[in-house]
N, C-alpha and C. Protein backbone atom coordinates (compact mmCIF):
# COMPACT_ATOMS: atom_id res chain seq x y z
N UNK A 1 3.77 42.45 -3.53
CA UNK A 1 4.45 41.77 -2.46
C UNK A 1 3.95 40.32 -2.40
N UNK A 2 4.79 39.36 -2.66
CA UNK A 2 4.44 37.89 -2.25
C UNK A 2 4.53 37.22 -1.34
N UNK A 3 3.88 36.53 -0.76
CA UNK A 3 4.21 35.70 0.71
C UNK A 3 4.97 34.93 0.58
N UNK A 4 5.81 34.56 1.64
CA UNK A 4 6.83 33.31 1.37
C UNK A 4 5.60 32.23 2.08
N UNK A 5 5.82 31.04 1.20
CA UNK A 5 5.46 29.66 1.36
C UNK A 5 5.82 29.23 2.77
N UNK A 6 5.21 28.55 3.40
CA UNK A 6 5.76 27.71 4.53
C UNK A 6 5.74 26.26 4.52
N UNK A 7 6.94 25.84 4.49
CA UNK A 7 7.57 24.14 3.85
C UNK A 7 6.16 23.56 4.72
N UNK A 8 5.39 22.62 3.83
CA UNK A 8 4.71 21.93 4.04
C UNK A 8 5.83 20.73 5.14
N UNK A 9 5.26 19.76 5.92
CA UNK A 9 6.10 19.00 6.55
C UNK A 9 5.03 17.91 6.80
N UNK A 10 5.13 16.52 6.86
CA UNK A 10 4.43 15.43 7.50
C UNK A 10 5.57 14.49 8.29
N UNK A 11 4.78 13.93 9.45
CA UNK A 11 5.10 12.73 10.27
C UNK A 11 5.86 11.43 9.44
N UNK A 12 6.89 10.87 10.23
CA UNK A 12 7.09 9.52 9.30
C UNK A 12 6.63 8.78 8.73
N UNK A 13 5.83 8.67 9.87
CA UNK A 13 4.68 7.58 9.57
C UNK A 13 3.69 7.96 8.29
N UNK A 14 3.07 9.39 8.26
CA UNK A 14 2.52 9.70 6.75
C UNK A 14 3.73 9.65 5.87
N UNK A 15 4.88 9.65 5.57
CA UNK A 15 5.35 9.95 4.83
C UNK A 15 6.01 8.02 4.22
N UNK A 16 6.08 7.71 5.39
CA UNK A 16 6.21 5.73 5.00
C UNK A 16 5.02 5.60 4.38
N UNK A 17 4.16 5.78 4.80
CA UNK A 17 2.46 5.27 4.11
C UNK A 17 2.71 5.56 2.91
N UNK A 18 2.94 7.07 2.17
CA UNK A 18 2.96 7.43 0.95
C UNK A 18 3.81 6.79 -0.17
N UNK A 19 5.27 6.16 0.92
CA UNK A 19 6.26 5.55 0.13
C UNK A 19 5.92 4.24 0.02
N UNK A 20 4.80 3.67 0.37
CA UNK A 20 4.56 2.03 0.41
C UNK A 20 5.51 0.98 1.45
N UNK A 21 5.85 1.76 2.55
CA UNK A 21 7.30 1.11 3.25
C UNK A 21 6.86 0.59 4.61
N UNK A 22 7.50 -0.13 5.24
CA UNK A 22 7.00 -0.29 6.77
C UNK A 22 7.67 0.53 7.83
N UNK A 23 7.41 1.73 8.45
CA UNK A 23 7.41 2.72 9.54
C UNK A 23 8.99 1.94 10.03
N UNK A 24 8.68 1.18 10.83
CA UNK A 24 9.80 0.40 11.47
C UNK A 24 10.93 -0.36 10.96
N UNK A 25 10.86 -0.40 9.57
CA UNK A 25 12.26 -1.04 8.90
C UNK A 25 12.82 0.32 8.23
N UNK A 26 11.97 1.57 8.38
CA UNK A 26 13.27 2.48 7.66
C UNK A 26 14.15 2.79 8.93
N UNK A 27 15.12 3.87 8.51
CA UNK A 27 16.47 4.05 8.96
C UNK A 27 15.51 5.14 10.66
N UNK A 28 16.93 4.98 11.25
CA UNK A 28 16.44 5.68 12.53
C UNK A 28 16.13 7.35 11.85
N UNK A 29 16.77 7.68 11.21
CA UNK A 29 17.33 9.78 10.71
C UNK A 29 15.70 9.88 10.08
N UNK A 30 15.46 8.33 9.18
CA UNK A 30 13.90 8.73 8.91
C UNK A 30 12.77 9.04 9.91
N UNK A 31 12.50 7.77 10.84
CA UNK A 31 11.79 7.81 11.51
C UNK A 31 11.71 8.95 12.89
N UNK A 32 12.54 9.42 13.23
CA UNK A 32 12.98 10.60 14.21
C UNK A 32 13.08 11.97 13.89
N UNK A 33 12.64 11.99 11.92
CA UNK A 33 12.32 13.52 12.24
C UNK A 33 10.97 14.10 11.41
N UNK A 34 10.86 14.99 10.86
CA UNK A 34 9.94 15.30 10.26
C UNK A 34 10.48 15.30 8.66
N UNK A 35 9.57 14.59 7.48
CA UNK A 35 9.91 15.29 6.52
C UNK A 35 9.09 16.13 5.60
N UNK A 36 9.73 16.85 5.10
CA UNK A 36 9.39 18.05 4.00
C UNK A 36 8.61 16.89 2.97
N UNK A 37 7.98 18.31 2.33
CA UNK A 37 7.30 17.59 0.94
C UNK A 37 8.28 17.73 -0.10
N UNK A 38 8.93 18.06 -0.05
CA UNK A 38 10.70 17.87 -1.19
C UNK A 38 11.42 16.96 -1.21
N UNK A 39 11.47 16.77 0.31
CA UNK A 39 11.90 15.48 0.51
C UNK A 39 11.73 13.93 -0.12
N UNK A 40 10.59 14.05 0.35
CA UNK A 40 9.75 13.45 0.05
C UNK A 40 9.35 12.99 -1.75
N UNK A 41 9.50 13.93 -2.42
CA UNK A 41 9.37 13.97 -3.75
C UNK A 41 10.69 13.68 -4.23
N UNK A 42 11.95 13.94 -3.53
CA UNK A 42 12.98 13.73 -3.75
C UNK A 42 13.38 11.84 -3.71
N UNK A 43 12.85 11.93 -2.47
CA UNK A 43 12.99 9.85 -2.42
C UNK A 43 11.77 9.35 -3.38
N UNK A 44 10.88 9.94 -3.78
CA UNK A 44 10.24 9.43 -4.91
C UNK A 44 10.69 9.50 -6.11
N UNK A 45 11.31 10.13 -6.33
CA UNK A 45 12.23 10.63 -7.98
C UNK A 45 13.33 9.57 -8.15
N UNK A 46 14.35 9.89 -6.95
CA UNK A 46 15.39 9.16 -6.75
C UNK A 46 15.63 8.28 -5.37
N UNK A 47 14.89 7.30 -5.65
CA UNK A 47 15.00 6.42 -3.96
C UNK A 47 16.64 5.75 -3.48
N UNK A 48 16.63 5.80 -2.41
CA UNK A 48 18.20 5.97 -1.48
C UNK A 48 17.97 4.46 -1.51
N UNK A 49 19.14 3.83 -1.81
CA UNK A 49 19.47 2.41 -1.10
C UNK A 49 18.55 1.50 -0.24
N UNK A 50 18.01 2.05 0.96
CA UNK A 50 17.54 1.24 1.37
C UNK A 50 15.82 1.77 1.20
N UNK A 51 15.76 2.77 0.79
CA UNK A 51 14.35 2.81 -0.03
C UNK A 51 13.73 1.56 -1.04
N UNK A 52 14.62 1.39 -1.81
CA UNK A 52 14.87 0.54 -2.92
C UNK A 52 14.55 -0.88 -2.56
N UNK A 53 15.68 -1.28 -1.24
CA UNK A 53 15.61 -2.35 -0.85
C UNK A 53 14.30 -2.84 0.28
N UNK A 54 14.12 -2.05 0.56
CA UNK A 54 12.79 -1.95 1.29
C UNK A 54 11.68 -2.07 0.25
N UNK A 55 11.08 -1.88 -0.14
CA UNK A 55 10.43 -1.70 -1.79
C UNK A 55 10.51 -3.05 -1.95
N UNK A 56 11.22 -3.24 -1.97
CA UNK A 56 11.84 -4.79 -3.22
C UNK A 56 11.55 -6.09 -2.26
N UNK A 57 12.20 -6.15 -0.99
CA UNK A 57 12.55 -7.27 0.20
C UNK A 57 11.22 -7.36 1.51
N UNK A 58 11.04 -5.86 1.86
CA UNK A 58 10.18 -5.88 3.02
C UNK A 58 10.84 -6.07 3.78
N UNK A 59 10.22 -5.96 5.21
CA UNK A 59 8.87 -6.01 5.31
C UNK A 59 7.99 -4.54 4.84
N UNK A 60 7.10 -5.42 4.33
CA UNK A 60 6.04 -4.61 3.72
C UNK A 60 4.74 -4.53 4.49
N UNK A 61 3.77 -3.06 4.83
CA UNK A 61 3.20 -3.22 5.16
C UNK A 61 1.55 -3.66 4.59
N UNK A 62 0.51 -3.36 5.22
CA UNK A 62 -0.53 -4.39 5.15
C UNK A 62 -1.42 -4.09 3.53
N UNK A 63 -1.16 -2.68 3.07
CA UNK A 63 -1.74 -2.73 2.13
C UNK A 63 -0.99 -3.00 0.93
N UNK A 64 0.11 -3.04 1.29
CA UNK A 64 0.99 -3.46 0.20
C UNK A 64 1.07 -5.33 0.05
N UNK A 65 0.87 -5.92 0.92
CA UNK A 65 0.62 -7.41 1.27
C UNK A 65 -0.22 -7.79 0.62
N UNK A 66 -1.69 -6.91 0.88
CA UNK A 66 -2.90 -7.45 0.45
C UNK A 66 -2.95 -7.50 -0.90
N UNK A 67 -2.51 -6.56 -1.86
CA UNK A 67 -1.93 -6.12 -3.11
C UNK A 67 -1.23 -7.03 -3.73
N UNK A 68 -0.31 -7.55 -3.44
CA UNK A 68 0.50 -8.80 -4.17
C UNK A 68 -0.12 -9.89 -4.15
N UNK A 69 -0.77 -9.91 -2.88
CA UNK A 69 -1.63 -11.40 -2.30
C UNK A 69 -2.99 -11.23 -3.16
N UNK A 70 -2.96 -10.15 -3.79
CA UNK A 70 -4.52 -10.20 -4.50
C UNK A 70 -5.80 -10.50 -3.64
N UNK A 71 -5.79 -9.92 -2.55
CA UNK A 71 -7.01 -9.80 -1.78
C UNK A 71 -6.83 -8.34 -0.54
N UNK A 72 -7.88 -8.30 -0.06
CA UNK A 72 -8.12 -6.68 0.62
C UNK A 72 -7.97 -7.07 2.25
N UNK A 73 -7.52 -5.94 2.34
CA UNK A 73 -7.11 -5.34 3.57
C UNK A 73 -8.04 -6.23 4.75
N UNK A 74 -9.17 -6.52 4.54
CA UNK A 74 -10.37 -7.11 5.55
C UNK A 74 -9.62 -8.65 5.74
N UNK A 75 -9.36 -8.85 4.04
CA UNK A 75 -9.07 -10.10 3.89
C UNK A 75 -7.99 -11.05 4.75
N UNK A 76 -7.13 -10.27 4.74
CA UNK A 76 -5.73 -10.36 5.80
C UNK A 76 -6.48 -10.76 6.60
N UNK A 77 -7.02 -9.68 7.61
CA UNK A 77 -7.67 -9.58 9.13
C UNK A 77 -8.61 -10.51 9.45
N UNK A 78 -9.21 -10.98 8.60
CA UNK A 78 -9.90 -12.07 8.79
C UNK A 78 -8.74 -13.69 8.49
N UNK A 79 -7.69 -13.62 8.00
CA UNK A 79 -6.73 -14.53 7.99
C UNK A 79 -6.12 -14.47 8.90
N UNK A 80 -6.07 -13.55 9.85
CA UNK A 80 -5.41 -12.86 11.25
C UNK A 80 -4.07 -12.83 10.87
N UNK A 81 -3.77 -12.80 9.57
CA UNK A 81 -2.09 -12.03 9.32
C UNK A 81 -2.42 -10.02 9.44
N UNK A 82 -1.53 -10.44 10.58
CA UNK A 82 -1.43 -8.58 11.53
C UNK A 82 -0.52 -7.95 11.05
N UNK A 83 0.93 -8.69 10.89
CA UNK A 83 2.35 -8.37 10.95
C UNK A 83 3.03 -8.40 9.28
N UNK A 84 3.49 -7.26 9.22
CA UNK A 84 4.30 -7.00 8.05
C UNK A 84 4.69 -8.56 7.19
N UNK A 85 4.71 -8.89 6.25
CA UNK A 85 5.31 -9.78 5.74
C UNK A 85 6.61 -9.37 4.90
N UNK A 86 7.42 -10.08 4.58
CA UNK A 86 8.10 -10.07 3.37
C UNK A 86 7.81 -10.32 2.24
N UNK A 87 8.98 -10.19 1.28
CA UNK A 87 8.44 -10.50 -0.35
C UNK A 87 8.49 -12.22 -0.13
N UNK A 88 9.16 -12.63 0.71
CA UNK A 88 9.63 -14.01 0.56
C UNK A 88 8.64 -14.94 1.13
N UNK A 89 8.01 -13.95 2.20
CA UNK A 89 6.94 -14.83 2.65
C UNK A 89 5.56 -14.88 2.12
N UNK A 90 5.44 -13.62 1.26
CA UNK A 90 4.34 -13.52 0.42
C UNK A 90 4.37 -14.63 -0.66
N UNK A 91 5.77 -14.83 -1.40
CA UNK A 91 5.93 -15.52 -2.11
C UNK A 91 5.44 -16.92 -2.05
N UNK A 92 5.98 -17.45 -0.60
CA UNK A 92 5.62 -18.43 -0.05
C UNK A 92 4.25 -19.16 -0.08
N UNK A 93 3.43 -17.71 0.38
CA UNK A 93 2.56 -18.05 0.43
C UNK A 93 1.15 -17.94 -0.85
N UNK A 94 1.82 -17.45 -1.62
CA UNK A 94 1.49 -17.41 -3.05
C UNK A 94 1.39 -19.29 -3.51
N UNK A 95 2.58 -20.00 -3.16
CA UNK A 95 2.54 -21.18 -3.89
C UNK A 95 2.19 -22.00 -2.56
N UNK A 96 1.92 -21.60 -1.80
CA UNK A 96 0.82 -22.46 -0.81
C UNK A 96 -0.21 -22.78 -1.12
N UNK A 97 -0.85 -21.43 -1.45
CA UNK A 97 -2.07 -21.33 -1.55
C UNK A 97 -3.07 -22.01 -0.47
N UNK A 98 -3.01 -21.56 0.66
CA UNK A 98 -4.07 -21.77 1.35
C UNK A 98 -5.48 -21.60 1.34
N UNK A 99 -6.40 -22.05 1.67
CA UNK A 99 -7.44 -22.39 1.71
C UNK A 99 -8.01 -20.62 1.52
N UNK A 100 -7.46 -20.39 2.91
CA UNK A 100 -8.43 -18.58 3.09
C UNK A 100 -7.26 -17.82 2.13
N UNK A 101 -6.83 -17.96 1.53
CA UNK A 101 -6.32 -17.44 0.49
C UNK A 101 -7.22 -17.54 -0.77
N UNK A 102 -7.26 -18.44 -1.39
CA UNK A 102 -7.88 -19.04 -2.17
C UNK A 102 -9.87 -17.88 -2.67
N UNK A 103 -9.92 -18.35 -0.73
CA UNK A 103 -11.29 -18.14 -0.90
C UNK A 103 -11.37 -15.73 -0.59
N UNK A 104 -10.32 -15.80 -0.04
CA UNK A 104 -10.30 -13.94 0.12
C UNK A 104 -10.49 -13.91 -1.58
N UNK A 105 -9.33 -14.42 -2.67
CA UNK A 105 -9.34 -14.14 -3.82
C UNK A 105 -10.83 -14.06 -4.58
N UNK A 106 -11.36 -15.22 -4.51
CA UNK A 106 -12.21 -15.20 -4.94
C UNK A 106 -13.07 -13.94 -4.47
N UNK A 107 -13.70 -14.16 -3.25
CA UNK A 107 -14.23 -12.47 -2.75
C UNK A 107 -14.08 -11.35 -3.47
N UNK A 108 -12.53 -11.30 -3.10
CA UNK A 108 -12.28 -9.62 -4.40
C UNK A 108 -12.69 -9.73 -5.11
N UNK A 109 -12.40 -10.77 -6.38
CA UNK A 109 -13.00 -10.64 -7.65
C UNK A 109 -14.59 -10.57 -7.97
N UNK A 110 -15.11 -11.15 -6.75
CA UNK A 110 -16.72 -11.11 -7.05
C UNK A 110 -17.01 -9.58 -6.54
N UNK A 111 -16.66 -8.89 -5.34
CA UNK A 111 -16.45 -7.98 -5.06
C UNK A 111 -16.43 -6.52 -6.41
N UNK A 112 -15.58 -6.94 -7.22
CA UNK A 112 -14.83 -6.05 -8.05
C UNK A 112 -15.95 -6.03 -9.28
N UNK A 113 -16.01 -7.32 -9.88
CA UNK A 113 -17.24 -7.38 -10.72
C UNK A 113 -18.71 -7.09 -10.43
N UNK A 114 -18.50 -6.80 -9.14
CA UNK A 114 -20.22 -6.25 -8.80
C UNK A 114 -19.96 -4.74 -8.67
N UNK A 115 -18.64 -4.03 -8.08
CA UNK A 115 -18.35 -3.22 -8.70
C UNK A 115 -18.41 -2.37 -10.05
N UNK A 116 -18.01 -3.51 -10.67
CA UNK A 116 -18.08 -3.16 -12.66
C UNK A 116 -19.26 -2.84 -13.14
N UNK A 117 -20.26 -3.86 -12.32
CA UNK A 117 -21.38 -3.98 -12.89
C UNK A 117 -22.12 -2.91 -12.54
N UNK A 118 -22.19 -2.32 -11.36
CA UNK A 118 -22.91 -0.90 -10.79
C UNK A 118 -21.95 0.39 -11.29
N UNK A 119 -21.01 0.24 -11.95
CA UNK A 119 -20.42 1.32 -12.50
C UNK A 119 -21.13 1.71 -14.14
N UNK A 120 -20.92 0.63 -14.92
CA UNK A 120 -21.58 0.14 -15.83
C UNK A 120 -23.26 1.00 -15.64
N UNK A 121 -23.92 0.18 -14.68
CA UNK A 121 -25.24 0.57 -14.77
C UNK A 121 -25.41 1.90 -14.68
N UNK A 122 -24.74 2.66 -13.32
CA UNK A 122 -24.66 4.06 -13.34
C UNK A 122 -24.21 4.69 -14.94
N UNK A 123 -23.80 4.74 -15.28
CA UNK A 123 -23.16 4.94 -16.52
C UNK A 123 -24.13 5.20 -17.55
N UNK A 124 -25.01 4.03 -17.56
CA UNK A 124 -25.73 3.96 -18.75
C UNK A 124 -27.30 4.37 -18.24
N UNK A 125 -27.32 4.96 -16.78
CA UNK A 125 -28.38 5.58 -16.79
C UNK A 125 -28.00 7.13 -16.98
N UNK A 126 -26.71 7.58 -16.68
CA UNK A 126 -26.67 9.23 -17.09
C UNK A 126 -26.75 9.31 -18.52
N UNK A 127 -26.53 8.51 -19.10
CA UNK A 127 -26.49 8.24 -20.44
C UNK A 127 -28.13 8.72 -21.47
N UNK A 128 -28.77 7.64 -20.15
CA UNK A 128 -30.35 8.19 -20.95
C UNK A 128 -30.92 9.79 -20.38
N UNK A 129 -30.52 10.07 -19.29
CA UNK A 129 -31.27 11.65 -19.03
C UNK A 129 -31.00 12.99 -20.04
């Protein structure tokens, strides 16, 4: 005798997070109900129109911002950009290049390479035991 499964289900809001989207620019039918994990795998396989365009245009939310902008989540918050951007305004601000732009970038990357470097080291001490 096998049990029947019970449809896994998450909140919009987990289920925008997973899609990289902003909560508040999808469609009302999204945000007002629950979806399945089929669903879900389903707009990942084959994304609907305004999946797509959402994706592509924005607004996008913060970790997806920080991501194009090439700096972290802190980084924003300390730039006090709160609010979703677009692709257009990211863009924008790509060939601005502002100052705390400039300097978040740098951060990550020193960030990332001190990263490398303690990965590295770990590495090459399991190496000798």
């Amino acid at each position: 005798m096998t049990r029947q499964r019970a449809t896994q289900t998450m909140k919009p809001a987990t289920a925008a997070k997973k899609l990289g989207v902003h909560l508040d620019a999808t469609p009302a039918e999204f945000r007002d109900g629950v979806i399945s994990r089929e669903e879900l795998d389903a707009l990942q396989a084959d994304p609907p129109a305004w999946l797509r365009e959402l994706r592509r245009d924005g607004p996008h939310p913060r970790p997806v911002v920080a991501d194009r902008l090439g700096v972290s989540i802190s980084g924003l918050a300390r730039a006090e950009i709160t609010e979703p951007l677009t692709t257009a305004q990211i863009a924008a601000l790509k060939e601005e290049q502002p100052e705390w732009l400039r300097r978040e970038r740098n951060l990550r990357a020193e960030v990332q390479r001190e990263e490398a470097r303690l990965r590295a080291e770990r590495a090459g001490n399991q190496g000798a035991r």
